[in-house]
PDB file of N, CA and C in Angstrom:
ATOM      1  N   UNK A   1     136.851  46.821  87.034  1.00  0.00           N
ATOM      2  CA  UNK A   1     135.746  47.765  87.054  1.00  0.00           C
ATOM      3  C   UNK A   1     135.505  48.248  85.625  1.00  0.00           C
ATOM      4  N   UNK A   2     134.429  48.033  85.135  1.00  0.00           N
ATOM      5  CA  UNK A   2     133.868  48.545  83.834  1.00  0.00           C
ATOM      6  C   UNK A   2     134.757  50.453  83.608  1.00  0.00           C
ATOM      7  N   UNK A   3     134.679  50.821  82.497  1.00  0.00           N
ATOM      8  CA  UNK A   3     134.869  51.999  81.734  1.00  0.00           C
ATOM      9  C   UNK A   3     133.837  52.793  82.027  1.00  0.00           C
ATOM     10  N   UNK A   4     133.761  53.502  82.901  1.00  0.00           N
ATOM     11  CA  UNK A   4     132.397  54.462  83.046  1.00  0.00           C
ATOM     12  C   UNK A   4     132.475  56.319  82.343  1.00  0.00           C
ATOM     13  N   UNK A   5     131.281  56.540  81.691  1.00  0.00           N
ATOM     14  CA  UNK A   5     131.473  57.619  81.385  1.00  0.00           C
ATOM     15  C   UNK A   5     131.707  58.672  82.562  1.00  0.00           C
ATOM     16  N   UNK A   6     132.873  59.721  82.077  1.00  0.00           N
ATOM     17  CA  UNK A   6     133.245  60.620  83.343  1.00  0.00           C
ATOM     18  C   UNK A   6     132.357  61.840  83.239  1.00  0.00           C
ATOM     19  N   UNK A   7     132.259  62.767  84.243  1.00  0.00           N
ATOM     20  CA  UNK A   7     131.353  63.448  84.305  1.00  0.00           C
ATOM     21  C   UNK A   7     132.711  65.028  84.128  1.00  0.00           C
ATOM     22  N   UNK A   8     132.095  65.352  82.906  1.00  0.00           N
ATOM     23  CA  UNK A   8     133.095  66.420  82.319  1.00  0.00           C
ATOM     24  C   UNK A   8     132.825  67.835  83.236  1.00  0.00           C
ATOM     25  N   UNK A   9     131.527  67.997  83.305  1.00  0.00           N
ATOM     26  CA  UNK A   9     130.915  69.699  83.926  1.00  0.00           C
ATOM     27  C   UNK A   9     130.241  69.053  85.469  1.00  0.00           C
ATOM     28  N   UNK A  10     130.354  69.817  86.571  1.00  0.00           N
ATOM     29  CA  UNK A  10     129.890  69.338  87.511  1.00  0.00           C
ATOM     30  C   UNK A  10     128.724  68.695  87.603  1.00  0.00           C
ATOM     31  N   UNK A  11     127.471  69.402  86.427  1.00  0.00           N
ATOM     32  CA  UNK A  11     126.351  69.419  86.060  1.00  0.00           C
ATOM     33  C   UNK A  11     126.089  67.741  85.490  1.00  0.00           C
ATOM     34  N   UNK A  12     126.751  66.946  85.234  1.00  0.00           N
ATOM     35  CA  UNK A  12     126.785  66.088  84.478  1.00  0.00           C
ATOM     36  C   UNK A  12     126.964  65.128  85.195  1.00  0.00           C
ATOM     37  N   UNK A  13     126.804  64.941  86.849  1.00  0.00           N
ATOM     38  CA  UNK A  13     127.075  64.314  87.710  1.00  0.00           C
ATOM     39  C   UNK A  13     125.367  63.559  87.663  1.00  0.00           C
ATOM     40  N   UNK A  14     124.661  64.380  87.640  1.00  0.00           N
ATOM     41  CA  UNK A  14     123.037  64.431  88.264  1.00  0.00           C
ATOM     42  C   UNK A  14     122.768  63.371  87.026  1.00  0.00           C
ATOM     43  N   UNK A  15     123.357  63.996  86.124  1.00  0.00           N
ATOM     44  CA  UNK A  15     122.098  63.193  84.873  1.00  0.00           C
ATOM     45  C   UNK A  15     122.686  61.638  84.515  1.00  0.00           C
ATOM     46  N   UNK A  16     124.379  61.213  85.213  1.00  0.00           N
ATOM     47  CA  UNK A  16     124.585  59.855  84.906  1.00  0.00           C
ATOM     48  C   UNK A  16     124.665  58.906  86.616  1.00  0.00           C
ATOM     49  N   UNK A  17     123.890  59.942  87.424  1.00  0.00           N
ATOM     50  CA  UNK A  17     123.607  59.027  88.135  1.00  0.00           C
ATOM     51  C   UNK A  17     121.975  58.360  88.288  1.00  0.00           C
ATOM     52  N   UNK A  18     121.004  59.116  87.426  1.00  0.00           N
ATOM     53  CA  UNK A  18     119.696  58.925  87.204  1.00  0.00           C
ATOM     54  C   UNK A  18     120.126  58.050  86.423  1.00  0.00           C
ATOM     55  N   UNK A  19     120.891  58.190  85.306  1.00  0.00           N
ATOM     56  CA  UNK A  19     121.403  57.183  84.274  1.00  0.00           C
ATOM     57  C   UNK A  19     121.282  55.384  85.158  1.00  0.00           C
ATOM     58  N   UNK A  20     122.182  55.913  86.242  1.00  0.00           N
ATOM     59  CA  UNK A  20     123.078  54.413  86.218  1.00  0.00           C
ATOM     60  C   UNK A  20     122.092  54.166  87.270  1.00  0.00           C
ATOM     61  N   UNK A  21     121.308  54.508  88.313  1.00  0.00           N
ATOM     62  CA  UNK A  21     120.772  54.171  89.568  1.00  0.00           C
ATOM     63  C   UNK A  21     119.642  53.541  88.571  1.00  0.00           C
ATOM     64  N   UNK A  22     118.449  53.947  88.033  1.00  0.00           N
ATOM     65  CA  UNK A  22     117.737  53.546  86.631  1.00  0.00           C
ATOM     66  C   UNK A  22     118.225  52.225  85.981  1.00  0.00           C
ATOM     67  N   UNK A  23     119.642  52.068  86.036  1.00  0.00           N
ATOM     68  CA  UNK A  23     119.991  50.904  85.251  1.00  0.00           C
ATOM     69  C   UNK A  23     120.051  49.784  86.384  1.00  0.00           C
ATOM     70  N   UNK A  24     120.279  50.123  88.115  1.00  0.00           N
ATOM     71  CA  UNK A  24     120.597  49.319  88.892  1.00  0.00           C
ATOM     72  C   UNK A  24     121.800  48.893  88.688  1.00  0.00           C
ATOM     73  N   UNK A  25     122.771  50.216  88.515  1.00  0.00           N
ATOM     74  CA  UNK A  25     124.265  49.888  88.665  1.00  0.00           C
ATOM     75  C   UNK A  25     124.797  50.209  89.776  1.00  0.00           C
ATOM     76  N   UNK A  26     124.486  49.792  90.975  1.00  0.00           N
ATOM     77  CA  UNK A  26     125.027  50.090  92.237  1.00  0.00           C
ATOM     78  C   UNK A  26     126.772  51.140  91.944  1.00  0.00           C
ATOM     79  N   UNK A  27     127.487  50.224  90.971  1.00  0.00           N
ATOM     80  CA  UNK A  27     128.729  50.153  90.884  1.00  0.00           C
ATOM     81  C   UNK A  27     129.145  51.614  90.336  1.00  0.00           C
ATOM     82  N   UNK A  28     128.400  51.728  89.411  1.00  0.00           N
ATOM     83  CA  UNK A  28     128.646  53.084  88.250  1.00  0.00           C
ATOM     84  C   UNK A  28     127.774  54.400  89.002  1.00  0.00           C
ATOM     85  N   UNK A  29     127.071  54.087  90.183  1.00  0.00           N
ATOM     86  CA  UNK A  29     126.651  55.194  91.021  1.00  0.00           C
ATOM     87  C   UNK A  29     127.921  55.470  91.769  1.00  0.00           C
ATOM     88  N   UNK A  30     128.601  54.820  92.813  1.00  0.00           N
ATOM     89  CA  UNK A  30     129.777  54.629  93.672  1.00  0.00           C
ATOM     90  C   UNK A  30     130.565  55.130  92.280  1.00  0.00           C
ATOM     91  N   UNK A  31     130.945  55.022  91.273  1.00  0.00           N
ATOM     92  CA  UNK A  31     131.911  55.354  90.761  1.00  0.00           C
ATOM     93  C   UNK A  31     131.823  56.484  90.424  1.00  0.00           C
ATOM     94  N   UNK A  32     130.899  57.374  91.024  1.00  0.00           N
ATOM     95  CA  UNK A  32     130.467  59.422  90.725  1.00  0.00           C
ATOM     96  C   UNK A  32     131.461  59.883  91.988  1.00  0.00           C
ATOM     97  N   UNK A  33     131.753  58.825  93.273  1.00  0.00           N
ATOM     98  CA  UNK A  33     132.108  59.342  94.282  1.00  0.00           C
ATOM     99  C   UNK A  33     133.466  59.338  94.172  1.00  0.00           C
ATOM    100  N   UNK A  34     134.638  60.319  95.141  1.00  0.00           N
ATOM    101  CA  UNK A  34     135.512  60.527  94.957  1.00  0.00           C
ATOM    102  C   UNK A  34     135.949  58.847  96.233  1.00  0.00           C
ATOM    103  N   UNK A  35     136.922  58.411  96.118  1.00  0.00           N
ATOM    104  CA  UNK A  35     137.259  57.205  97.289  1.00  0.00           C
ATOM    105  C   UNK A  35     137.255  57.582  98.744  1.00  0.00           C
ATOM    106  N   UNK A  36     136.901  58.343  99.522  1.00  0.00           N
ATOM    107  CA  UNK A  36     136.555  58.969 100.398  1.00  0.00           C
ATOM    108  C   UNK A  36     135.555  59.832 100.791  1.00  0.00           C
ATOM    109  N   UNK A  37     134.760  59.735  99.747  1.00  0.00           N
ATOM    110  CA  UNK A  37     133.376  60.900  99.721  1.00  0.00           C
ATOM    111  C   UNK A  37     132.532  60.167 101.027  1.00  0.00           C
ATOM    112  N   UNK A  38     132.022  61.586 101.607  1.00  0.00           N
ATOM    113  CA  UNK A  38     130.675  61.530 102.809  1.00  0.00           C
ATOM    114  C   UNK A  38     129.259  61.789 101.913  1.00  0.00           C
ATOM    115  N   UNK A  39     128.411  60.938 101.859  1.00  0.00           N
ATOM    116  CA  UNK A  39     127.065  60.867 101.464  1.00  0.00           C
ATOM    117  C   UNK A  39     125.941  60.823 102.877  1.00  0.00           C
ATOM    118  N   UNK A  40     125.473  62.093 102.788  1.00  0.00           N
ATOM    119  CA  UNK A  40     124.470  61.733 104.276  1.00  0.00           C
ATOM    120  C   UNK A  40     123.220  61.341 103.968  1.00  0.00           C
ATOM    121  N   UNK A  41     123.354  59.915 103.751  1.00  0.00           N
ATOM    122  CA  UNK A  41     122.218  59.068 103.617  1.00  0.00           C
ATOM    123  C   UNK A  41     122.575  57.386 104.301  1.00  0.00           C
ATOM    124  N   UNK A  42     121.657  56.844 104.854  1.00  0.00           N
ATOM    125  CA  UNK A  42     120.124  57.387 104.816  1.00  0.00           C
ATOM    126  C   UNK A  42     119.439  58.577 105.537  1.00  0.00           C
ATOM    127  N   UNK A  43     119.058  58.803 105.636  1.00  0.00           N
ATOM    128  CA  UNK A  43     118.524  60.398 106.388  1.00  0.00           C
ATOM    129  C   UNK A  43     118.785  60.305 107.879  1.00  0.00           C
ATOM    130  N   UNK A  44     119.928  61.806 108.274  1.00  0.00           N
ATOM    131  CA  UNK A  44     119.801  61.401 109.816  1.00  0.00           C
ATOM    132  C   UNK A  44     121.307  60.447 110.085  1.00  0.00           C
ATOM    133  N   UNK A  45     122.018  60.185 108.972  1.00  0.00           N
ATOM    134  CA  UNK A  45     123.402  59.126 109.194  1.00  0.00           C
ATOM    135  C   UNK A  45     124.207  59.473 108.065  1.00  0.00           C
ATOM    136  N   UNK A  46     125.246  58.806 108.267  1.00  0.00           N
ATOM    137  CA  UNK A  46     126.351  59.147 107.027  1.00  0.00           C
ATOM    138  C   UNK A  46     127.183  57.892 106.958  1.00  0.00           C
ATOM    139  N   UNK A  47     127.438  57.880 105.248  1.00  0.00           N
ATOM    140  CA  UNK A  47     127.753  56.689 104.419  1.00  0.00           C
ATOM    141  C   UNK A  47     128.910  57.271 103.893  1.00  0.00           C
ATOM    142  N   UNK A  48     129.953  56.464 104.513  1.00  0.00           N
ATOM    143  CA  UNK A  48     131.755  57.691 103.705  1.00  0.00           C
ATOM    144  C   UNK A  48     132.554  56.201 103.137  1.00  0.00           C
ATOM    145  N   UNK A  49     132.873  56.801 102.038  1.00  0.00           N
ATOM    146  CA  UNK A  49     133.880  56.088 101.324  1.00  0.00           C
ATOM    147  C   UNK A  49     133.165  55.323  99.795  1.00  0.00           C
ATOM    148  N   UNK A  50     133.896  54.985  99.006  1.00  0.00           N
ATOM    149  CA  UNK A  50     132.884  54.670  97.324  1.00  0.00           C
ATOM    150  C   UNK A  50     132.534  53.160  97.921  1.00  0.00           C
ATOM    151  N   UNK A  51     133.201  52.389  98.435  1.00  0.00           N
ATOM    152  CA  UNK A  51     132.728  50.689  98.665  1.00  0.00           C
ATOM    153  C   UNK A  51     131.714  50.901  99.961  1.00  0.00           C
ATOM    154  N   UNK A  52     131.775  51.667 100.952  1.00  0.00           N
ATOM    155  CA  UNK A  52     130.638  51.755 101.327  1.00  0.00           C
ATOM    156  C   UNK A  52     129.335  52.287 100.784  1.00  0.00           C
ATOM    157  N   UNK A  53     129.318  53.584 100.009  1.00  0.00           N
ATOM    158  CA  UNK A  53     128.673  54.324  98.455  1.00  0.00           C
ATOM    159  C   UNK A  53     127.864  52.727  98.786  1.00  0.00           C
ATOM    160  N   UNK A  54     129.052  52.116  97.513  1.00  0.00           N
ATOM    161  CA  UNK A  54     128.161  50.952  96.755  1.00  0.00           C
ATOM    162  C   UNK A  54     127.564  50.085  97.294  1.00  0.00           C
ATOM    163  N   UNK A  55     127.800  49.590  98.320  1.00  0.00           N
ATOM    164  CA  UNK A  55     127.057  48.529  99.366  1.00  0.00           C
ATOM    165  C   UNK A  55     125.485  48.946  99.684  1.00  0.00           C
ATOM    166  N   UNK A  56     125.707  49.930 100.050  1.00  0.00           N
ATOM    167  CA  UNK A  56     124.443  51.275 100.506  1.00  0.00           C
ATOM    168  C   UNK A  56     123.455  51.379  98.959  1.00  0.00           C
ATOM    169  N   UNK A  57     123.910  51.708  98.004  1.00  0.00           N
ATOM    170  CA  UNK A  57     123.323  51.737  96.495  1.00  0.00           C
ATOM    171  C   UNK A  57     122.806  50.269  95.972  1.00  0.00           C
ATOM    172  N   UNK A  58     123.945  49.395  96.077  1.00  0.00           N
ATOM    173  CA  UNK A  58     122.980  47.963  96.184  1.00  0.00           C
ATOM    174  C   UNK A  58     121.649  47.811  96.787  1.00  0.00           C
ATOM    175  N   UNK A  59     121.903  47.973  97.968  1.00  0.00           N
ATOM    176  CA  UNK A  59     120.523  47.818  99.317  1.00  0.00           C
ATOM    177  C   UNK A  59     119.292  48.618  98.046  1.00  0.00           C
ATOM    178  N   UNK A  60     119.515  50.172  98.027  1.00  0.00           N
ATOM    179  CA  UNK A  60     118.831  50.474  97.418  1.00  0.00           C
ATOM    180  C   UNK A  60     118.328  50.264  95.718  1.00  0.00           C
ATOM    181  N   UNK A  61     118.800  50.247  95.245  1.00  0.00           N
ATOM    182  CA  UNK A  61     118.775  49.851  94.297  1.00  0.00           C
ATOM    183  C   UNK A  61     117.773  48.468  93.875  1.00  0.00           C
ATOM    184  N   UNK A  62     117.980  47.647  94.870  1.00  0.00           N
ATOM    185  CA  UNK A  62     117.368  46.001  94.677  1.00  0.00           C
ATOM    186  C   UNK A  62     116.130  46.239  94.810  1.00  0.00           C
ATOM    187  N   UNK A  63     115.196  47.387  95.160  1.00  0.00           N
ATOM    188  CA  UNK A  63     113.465  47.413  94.870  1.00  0.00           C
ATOM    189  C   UNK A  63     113.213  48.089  93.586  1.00  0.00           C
ATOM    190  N   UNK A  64     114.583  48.454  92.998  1.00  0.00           N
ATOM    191  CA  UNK A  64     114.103  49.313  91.326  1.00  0.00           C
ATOM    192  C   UNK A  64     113.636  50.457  91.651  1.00  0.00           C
ATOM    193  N   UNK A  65     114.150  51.367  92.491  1.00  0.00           N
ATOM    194  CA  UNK A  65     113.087  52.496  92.381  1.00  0.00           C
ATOM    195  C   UNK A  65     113.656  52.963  91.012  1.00  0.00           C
ATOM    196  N   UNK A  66     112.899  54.505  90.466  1.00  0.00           N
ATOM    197  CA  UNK A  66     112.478  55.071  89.233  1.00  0.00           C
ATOM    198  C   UNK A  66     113.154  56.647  89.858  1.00  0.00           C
ATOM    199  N   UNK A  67     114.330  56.697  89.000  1.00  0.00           N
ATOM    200  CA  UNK A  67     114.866  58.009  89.485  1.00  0.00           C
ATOM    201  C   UNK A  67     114.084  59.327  87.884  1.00  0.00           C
ATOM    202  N   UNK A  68     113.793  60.249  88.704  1.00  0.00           N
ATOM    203  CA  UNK A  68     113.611  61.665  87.300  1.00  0.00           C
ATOM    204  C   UNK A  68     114.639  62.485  87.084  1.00  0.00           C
ATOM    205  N   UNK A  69     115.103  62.828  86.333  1.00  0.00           N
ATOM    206  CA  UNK A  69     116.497  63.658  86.344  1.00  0.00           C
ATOM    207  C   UNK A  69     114.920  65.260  86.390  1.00  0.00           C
ATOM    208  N   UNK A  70     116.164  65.719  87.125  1.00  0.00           N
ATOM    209  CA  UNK A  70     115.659  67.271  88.297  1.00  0.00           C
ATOM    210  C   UNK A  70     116.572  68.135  87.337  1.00  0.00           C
ATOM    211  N   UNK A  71     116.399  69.580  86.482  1.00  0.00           N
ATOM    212  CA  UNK A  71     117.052  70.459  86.061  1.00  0.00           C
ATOM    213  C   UNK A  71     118.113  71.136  87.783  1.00  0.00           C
ATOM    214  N   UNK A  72     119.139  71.499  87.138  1.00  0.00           N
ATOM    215  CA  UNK A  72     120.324  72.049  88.322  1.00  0.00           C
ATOM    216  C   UNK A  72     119.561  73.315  88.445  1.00  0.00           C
ATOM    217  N   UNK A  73     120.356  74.073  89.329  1.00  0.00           N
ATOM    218  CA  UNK A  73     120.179  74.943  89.997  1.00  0.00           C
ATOM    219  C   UNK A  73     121.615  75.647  89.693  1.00  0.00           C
ATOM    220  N   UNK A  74     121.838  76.861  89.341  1.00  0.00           N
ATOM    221  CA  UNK A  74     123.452  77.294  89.025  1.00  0.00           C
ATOM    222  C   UNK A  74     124.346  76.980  89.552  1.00  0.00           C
ATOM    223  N   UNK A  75     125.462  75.929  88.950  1.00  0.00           N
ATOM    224  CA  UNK A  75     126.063  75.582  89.911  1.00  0.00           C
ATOM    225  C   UNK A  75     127.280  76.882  89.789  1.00  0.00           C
ATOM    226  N   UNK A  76     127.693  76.584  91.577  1.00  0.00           N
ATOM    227  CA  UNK A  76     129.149  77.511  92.346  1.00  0.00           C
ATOM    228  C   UNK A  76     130.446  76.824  91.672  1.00  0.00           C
ATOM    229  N   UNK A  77     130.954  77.678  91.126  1.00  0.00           N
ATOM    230  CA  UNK A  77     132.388  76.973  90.809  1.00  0.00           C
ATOM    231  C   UNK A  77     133.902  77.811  91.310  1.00  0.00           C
ATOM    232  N   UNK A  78     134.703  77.238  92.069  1.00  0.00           N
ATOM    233  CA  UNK A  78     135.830  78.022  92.997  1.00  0.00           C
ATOM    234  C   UNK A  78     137.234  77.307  92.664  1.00  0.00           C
ATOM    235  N   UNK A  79     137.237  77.323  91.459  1.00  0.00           N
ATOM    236  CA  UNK A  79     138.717  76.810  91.166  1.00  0.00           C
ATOM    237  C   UNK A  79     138.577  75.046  91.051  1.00  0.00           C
ATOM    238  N   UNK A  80     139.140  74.145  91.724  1.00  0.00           N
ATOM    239  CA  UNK A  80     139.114  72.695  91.564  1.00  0.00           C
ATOM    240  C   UNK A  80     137.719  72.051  92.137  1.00  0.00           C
ATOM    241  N   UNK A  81     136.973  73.108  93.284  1.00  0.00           N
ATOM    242  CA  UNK A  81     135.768  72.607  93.789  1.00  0.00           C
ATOM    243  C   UNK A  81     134.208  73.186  93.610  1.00  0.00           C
ATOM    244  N   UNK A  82     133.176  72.929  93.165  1.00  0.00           N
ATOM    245  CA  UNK A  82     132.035  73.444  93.042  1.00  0.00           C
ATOM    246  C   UNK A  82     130.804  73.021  93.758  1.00  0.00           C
ATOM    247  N   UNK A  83     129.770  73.508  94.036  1.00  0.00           N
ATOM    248  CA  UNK A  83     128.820  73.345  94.653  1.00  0.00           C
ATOM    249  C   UNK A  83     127.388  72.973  93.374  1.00  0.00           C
ATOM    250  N   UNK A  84     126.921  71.897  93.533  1.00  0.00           N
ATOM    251  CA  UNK A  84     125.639  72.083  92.718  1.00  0.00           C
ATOM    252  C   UNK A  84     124.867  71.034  93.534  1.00  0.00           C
ATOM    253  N   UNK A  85     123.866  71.713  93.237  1.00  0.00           N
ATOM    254  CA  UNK A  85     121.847  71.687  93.443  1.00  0.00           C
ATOM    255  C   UNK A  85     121.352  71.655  92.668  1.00  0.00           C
ATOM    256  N   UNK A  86     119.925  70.774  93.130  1.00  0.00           N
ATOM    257  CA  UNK A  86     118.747  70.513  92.510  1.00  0.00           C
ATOM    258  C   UNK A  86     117.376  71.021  93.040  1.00  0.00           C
ATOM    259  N   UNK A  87     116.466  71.294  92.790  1.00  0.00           N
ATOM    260  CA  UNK A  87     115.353  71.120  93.929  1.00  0.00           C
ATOM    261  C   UNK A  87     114.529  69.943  93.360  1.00  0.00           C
ATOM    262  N   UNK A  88     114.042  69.368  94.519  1.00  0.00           N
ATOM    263  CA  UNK A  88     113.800  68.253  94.230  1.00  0.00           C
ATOM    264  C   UNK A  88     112.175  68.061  93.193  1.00  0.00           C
ATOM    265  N   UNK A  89     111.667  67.225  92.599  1.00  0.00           N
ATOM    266  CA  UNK A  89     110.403  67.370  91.946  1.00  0.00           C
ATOM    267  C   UNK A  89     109.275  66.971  93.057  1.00  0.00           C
ATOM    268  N   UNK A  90     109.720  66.141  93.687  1.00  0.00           N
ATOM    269  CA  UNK A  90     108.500  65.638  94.747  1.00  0.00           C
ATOM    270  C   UNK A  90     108.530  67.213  96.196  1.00  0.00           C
ATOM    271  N   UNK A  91     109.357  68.071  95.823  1.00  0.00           N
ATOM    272  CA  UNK A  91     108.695  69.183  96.436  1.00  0.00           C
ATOM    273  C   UNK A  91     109.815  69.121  98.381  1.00  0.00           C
ATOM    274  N   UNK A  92     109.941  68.089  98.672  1.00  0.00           N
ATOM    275  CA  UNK A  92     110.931  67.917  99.509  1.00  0.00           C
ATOM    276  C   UNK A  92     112.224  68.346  99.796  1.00  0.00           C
ATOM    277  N   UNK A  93     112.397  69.859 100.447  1.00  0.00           N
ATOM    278  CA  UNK A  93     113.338  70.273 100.711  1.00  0.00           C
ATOM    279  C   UNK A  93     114.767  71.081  99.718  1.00  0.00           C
ATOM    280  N   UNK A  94     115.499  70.101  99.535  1.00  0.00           N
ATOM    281  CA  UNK A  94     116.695  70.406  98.533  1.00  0.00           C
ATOM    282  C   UNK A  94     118.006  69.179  98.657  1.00  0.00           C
ATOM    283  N   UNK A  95     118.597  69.206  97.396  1.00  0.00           N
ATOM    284  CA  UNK A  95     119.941  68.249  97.597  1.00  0.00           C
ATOM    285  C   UNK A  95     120.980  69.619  96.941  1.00  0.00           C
ATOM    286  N   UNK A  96     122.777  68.943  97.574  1.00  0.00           N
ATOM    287  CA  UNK A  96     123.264  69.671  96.923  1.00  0.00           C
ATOM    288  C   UNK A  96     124.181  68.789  97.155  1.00  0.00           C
ATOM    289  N   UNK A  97     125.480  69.405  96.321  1.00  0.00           N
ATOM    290  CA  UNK A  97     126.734  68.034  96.479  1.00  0.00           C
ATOM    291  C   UNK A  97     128.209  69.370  96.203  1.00  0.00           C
ATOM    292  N   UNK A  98     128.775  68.722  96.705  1.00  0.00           N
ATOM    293  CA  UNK A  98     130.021  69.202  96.369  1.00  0.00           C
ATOM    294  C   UNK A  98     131.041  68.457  95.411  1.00  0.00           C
ATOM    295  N   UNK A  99     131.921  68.737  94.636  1.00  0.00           N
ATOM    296  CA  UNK A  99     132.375  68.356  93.754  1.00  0.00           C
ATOM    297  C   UNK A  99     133.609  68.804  93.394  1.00  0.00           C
ATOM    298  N   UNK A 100     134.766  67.970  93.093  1.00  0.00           N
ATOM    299  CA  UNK A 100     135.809  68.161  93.405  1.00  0.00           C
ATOM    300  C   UNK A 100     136.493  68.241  91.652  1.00  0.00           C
ATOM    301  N   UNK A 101     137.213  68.902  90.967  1.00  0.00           N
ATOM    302  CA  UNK A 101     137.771  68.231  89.418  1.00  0.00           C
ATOM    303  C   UNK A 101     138.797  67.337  89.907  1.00  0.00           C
ATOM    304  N   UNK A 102     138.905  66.719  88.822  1.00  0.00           N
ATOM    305  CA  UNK A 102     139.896  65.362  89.196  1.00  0.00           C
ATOM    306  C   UNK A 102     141.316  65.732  88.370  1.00  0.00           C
ATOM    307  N   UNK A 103     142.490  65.152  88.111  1.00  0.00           N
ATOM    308  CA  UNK A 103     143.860  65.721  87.738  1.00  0.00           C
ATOM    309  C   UNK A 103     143.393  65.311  86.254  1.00  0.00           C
ATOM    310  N   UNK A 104     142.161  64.241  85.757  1.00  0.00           N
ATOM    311  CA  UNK A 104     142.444  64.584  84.686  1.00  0.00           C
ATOM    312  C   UNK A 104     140.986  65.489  83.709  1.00  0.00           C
ATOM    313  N   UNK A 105     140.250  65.973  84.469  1.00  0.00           N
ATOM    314  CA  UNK A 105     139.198  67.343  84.519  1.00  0.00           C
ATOM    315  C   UNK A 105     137.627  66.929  84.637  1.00  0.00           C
ATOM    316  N   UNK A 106     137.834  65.466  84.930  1.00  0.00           N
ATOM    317  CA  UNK A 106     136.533  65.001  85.200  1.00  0.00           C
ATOM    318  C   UNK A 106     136.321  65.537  86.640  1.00  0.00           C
ATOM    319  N   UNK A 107     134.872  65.452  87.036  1.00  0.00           N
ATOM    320  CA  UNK A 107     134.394  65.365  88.326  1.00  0.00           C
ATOM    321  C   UNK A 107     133.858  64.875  89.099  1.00  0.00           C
ATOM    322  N   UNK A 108     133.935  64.682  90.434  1.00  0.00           N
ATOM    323  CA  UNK A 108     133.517  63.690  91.149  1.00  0.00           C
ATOM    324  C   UNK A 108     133.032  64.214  92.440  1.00  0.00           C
ATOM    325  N   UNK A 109     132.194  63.573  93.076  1.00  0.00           N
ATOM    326  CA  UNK A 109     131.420  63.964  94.542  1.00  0.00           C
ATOM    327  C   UNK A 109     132.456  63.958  95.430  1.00  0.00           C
ATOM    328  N   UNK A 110     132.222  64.735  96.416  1.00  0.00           N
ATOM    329  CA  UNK A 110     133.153  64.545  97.922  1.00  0.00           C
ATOM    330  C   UNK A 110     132.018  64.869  98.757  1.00  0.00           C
ATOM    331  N   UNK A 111     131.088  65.356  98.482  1.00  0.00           N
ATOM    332  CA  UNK A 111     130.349  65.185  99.817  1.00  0.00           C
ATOM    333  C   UNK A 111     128.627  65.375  99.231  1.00  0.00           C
ATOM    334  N   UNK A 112     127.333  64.788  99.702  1.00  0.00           N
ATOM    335  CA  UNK A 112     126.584  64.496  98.991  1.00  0.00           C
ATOM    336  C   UNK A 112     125.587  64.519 100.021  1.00  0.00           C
ATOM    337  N   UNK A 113     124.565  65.607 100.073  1.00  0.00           N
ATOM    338  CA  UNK A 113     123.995  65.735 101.133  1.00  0.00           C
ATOM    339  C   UNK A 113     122.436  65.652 100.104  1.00  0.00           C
ATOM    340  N   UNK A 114     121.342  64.661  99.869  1.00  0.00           N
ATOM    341  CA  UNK A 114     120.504  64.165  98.599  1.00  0.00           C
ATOM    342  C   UNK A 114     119.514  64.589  99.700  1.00  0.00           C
ATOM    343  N   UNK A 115     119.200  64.893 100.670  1.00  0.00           N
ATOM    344  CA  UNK A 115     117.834  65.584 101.356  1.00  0.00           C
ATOM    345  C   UNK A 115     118.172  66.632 102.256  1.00  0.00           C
ATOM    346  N   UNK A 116     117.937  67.575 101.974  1.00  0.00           N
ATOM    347  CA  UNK A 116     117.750  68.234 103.320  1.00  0.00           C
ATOM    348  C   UNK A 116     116.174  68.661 103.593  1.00  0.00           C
ATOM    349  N   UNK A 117     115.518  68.748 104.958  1.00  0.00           N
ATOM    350  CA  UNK A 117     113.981  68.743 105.489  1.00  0.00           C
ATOM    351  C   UNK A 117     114.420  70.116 106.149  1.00  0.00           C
ATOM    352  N   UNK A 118     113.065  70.648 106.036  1.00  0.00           N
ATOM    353  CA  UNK A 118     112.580  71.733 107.161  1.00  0.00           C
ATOM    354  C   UNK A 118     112.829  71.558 108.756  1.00  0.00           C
ATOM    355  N   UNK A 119     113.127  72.139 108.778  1.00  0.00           N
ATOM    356  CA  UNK A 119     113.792  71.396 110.664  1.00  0.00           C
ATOM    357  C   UNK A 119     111.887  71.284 111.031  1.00  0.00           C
ATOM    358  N   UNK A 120     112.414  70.838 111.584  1.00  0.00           N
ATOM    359  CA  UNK A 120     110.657  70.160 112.400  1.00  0.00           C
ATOM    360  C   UNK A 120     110.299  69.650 111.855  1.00  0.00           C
ATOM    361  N   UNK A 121     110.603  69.243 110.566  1.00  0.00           N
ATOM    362  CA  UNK A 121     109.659  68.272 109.769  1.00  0.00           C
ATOM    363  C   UNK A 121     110.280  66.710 110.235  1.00  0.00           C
TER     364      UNK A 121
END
């Protein structure tokens, strides 16, 4: 597995996965996730674990979409775990992720919830 840059501040999660999804690195997206992380996508289901992550990021990935990096929202920080958000630019709801520090102070996703809708919508 390639050398990927680690994500030092929780905040720093958002801007190297626009990075790497942009590059069509299935691999270096999955590598933001912790080896057991829950991602509830696609909308409505849930995608757990980084080799599932990446399988799922492939699929997507292979039409090229065009990610915008979104300014955060303050992220929550509680000792080894933090909470950060975005709101989204296309106006849709909210994402937020949870985030775990790692033993050696990088951070990584454990749980990754990238839409939430208005109930009824």
């Amino acid at each position: 597995m390639p050398e990927y840059e680690k994500a030092m501040r929780p905040e720093d999660i958002t801007r190297l996965f626009v990075e790497r999804s942009n590059a069509g690195d299935a691999a270096g997206v999955a590598a933001l996730y912790e080896e057991d992380a829950v991602l509830a996508y696609p909308q409505g289901e849930r995608t757990v674990g980084r080799e599932a992550i990446r399988a799922l990021w492939e699929k997507v990935l292979a039409n090229r979409p065009r990610f915008a990096p979104e300014p955060p929202l303050p992220t929550l920080v509680s000792g080894e775990i933090a909470l950060t958000s975005t709101p989204p630019s296309d106006g849709a709801g909210a994402r937020a992720q949870v985030v775990r520090r790692q033993p050696d102070g990088s951070w990584l996703r454990v749980l990754d919830q990238p839409e939430f809708v208005t109930p009824g919508s």
